[in-house]
C-alpha atoms as a PDB file:
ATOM      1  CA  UNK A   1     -22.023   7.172  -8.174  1.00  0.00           C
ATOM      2  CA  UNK A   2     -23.241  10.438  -9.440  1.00  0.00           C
ATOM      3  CA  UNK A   3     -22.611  12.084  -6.046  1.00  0.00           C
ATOM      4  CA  UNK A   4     -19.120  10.664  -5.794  1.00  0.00           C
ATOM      5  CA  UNK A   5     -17.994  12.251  -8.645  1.00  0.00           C
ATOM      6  CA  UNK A   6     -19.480  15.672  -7.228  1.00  0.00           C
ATOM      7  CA  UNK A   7     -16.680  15.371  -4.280  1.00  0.00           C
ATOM      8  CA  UNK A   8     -13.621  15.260  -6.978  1.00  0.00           C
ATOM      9  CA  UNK A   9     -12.241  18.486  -8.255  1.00  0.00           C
ATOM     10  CA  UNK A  10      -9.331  18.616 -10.868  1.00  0.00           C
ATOM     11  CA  UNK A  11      -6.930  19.880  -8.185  1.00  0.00           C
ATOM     12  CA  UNK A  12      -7.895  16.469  -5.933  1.00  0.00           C
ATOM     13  CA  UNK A  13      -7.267  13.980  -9.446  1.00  0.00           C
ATOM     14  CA  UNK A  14      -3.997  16.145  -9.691  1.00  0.00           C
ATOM     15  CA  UNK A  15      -3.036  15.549  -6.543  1.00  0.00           C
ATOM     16  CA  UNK A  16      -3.669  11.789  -6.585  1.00  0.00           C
ATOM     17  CA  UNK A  17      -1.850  11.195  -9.225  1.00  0.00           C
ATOM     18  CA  UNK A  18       1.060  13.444  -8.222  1.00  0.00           C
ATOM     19  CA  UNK A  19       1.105  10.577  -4.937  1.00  0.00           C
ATOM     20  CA  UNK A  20       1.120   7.873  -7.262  1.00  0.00           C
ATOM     21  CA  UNK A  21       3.635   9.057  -9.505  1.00  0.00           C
ATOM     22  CA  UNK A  22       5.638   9.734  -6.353  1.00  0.00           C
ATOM     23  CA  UNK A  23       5.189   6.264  -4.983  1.00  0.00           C
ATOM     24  CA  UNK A  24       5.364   4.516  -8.111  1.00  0.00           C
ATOM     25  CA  UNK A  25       9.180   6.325  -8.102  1.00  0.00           C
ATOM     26  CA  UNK A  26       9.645   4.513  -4.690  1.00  0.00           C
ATOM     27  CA  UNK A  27       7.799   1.061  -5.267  1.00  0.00           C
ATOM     28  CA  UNK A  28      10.262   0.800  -8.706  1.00  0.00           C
ATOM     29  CA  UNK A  29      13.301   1.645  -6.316  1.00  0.00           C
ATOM     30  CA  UNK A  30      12.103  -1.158  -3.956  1.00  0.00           C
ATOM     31  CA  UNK A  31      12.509  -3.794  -6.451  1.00  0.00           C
ATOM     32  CA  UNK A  32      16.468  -4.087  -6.405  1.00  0.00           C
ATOM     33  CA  UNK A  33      16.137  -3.985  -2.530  1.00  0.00           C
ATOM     34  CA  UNK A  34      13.508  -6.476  -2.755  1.00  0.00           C
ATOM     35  CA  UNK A  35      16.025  -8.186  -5.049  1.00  0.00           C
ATOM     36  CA  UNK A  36      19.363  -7.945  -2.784  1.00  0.00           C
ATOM     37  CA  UNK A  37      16.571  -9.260   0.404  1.00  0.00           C
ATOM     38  CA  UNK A  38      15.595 -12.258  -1.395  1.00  0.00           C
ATOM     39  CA  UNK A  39      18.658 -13.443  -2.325  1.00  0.00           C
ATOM     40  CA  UNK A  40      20.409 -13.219   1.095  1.00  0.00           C
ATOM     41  CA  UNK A  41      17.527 -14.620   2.709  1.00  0.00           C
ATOM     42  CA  UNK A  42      17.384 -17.594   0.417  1.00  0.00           C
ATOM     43  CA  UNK A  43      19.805 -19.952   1.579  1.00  0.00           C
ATOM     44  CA  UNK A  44      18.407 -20.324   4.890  1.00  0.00           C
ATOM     45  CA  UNK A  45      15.331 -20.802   3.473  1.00  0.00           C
ATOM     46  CA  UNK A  46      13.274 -17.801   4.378  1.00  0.00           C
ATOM     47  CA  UNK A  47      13.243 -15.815   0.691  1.00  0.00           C
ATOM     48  CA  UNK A  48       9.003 -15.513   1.447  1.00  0.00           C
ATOM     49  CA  UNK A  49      10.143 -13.075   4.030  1.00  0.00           C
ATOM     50  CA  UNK A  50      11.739 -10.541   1.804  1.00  0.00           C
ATOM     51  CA  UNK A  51       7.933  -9.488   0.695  1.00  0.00           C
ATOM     52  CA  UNK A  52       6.644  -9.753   3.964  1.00  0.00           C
ATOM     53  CA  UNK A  53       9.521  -7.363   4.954  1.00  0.00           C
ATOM     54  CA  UNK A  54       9.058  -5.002   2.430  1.00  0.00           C
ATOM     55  CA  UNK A  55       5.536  -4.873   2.006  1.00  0.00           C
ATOM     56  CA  UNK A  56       4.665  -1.574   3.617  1.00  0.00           C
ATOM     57  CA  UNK A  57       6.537   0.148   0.941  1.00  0.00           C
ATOM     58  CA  UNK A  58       4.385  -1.142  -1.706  1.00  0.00           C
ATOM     59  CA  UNK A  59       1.304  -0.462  -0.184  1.00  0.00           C
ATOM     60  CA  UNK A  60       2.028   2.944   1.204  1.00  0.00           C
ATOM     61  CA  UNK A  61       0.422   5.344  -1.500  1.00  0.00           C
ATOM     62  CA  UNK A  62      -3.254   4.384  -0.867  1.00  0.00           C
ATOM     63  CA  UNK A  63      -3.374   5.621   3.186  1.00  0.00           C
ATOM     64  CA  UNK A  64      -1.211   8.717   1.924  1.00  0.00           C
ATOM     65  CA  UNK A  65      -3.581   9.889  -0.494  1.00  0.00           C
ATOM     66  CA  UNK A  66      -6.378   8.899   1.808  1.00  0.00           C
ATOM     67  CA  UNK A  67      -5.095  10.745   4.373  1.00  0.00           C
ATOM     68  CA  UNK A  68      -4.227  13.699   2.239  1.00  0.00           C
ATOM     69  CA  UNK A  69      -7.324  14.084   0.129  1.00  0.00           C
ATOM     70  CA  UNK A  70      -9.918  12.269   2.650  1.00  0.00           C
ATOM     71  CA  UNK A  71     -12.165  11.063  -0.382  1.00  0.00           C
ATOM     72  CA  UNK A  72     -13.210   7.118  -1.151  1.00  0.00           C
ATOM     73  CA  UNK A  73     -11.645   6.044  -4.378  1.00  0.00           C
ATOM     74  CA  UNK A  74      -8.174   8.032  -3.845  1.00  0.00           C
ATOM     75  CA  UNK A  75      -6.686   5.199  -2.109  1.00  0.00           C
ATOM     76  CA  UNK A  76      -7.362   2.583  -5.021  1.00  0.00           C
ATOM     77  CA  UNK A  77      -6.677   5.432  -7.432  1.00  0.00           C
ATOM     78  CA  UNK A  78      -3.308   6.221  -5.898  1.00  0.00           C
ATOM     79  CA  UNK A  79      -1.971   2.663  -5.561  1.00  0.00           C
ATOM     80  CA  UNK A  80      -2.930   1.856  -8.884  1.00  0.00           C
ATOM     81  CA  UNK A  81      -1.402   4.696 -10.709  1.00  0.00           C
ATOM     82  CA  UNK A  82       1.577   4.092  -8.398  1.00  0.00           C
ATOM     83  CA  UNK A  83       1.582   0.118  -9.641  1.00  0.00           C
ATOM     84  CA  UNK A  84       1.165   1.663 -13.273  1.00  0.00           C
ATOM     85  CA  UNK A  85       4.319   3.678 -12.904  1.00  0.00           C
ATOM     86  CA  UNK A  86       6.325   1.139 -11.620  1.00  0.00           C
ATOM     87  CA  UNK A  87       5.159  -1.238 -14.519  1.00  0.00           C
ATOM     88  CA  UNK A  88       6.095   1.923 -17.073  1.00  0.00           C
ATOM     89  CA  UNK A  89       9.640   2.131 -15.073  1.00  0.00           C
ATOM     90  CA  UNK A  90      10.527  -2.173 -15.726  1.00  0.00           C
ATOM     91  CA  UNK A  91       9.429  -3.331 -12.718  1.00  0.00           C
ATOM     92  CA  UNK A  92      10.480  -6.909 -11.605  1.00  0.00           C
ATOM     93  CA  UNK A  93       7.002  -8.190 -11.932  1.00  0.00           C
ATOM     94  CA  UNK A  94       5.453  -6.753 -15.087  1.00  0.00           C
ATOM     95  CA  UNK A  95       1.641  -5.864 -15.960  1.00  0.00           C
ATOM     96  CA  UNK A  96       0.723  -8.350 -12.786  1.00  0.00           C
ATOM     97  CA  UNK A  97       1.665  -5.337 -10.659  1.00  0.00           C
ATOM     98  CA  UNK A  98      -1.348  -3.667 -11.754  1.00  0.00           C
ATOM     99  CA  UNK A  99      -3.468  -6.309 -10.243  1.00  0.00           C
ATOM    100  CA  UNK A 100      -1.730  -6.089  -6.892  1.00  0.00           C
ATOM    101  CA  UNK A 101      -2.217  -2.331  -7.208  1.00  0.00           C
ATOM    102  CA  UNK A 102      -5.457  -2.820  -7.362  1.00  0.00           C
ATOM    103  CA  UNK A 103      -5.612  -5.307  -4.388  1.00  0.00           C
ATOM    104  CA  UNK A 104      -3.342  -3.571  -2.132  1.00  0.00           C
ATOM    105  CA  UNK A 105      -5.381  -0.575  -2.799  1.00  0.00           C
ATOM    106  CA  UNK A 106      -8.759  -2.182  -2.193  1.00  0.00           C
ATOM    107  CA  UNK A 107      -6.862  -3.231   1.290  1.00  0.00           C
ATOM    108  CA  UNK A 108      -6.216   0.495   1.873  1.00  0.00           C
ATOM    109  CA  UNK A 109      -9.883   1.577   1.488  1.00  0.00           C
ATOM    110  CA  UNK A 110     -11.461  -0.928   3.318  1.00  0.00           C
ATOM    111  CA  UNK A 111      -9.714   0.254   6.288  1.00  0.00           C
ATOM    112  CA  UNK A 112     -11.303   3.304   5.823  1.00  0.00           C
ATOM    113  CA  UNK A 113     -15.140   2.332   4.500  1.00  0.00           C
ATOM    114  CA  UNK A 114     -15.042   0.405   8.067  1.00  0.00           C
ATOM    115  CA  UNK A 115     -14.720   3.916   9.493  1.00  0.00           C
ATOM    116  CA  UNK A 116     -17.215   4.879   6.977  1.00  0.00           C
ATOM    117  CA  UNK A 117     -14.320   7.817   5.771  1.00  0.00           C
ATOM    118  CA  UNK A 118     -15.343   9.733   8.420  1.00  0.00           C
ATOM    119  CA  UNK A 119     -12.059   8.789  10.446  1.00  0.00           C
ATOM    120  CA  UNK A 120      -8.751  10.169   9.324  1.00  0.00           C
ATOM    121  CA  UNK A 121      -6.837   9.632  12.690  1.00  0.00           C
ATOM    122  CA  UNK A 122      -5.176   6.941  14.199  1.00  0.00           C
ATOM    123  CA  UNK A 123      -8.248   4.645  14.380  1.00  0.00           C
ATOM    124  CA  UNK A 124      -8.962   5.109  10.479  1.00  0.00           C
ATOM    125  CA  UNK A 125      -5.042   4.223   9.911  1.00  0.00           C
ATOM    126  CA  UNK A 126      -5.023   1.363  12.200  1.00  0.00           C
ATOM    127  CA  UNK A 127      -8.098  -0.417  10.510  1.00  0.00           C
ATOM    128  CA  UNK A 128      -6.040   0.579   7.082  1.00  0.00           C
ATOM    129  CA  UNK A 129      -3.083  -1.300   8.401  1.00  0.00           C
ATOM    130  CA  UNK A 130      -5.049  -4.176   9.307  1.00  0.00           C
ATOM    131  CA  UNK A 131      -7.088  -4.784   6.338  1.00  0.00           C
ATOM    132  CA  UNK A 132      -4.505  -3.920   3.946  1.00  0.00           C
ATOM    133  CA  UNK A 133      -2.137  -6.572   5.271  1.00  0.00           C
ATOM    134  CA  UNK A 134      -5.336  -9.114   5.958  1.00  0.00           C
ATOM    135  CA  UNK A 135      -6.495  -8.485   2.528  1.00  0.00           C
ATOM    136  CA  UNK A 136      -2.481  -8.564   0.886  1.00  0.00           C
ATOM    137  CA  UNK A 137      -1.638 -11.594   2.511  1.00  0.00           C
ATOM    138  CA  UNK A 138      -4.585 -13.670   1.483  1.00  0.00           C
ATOM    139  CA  UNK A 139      -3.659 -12.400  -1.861  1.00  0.00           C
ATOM    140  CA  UNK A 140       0.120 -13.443  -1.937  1.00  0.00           C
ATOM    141  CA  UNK A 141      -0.751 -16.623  -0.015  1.00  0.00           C
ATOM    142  CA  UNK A 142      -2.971 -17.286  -3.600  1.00  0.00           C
ATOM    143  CA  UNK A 143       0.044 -15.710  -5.718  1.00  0.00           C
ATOM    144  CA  UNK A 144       2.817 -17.490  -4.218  1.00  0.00           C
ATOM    145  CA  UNK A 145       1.275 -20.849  -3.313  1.00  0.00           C
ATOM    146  CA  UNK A 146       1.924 -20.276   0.432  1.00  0.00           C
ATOM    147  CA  UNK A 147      -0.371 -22.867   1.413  1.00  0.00           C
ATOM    148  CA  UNK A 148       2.314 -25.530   1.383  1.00  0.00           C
ATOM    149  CA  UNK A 149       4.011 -23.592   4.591  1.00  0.00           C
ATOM    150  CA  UNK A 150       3.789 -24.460   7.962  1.00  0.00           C
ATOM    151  CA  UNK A 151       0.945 -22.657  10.556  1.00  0.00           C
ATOM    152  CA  UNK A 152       4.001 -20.777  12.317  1.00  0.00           C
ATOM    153  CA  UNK A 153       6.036 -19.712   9.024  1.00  0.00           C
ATOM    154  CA  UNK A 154       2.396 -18.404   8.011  1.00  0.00           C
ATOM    155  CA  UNK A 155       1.704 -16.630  11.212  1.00  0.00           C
ATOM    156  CA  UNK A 156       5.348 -15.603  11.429  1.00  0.00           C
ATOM    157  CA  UNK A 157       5.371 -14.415   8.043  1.00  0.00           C
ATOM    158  CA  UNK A 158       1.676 -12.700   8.419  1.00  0.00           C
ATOM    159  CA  UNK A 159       3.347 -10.703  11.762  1.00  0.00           C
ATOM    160  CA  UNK A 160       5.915  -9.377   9.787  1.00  0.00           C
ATOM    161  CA  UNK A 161       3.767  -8.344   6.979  1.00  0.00           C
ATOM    162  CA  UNK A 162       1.534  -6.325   9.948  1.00  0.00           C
ATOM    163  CA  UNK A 163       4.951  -4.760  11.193  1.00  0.00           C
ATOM    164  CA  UNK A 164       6.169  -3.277   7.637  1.00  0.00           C
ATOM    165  CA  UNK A 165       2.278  -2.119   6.864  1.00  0.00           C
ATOM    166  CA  UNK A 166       2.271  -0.374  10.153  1.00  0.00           C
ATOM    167  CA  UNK A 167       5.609   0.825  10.265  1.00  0.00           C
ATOM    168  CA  UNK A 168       5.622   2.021   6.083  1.00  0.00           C
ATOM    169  CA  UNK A 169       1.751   2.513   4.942  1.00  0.00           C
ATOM    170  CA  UNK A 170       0.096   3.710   8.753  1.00  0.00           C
ATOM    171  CA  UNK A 171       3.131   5.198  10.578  1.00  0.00           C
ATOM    172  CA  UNK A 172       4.914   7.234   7.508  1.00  0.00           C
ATOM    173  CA  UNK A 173       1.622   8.519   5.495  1.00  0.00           C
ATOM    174  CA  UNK A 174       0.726   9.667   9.244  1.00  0.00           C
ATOM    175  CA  UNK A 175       3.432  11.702   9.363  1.00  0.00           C
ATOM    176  CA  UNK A 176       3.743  12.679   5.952  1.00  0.00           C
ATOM    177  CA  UNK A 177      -0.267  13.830   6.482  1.00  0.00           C
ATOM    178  CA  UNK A 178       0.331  15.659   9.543  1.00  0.00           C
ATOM    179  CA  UNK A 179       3.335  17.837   7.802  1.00  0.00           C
ATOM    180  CA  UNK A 180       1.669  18.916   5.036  1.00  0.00           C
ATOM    181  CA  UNK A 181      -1.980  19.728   7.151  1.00  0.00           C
ATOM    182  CA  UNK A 182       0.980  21.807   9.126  1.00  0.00           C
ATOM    183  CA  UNK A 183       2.316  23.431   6.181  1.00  0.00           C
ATOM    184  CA  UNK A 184      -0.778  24.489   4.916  1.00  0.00           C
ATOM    185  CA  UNK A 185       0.127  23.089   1.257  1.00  0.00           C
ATOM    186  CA  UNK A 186      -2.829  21.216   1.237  1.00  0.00           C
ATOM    187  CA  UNK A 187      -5.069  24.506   1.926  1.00  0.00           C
END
């Protein structure tokens, strides 16, 4: 524990938080959209797709400030401050976005322990992708009492969960990591 704390410097805790602040901005813009989704979606009985659709948004801070700061912790740190800000802003669902901060976070980092955080390229974003939606799926099939679904709604529903984390949370903090190693910002 002692050595982890070694590896942090102000300007890397600044620098998370700056992501999650960022992202918390764009998780508490999601929530009308999230909103609008749900209720068109709703009358032909598919409003569980609206998360699944969405998802990536919400869990895009923790691979960004992975990818950006390449320490353990700043995934979990990132999401949560970013679920924190959302909550501050009147998010649609209160303090218990804090506790799937925390979970879509831990989805994050996983990805990345499997790789040991050793790799920051596409295989260390792919595993992200994959546990992050593995572990935020078993958590909204808990939250949302998805059990009572049908196998192919789940797997349908699971695939398009996989899409949005790939396409939102592996795909654009990729590119967003890439730019700013470019840039030299980061340097």
């Amino acid at each position: 524990m002692k050595r982890w704390f070694k590896t942090w410097h102000l300007k890397n805790i600044i620098l998370v938080t700056l992501i999650g602040i960022v992202c918390g901005l764009i998780f508490w813009l999601m929530d009308p959209l999230y909103s609008l989704v749900t209720a068109l979606l709703t009358p032909v009985g598919l409003a569980p797709f609206a998360g699944a659709t969405l998802l990536g948004f919400w869990t895009m801070a923790g691979p960004l400030a992975l990818l950006v700061l390449r320490r353990p912790g700043a995934g979990l740190l990132a999401e949560f401050f970013g679920a924190a800000v959302e909550m501050l802003l009147g998010g649609i669902w209160g303090a218990a976005t804090l506790v799937s901060g925390l979970i879509q976070g831990s989805g994050s980092e996983l990805g990345f322990a499997l790789t040991g955080y050793r790799r920051y390229d596409w295989l260390g974003i792919s595993c992200s992708v994959i546990t992050t939606t593995i572990v935020t799926f078993g958590w909204e099939l808990i939250k949302q009492d998805y059990a009572g679904f049908g196998f192919w709604m789940l797997v349908a529903m699971f695939l398009v969960s996989l899409l949005s984390v790939f396409l939102f949370s592996g795909l654009l903090p990729k590119s967003i990591a890439n730019l700013l190693q470019r840039s030299h910002l980061l340097d």
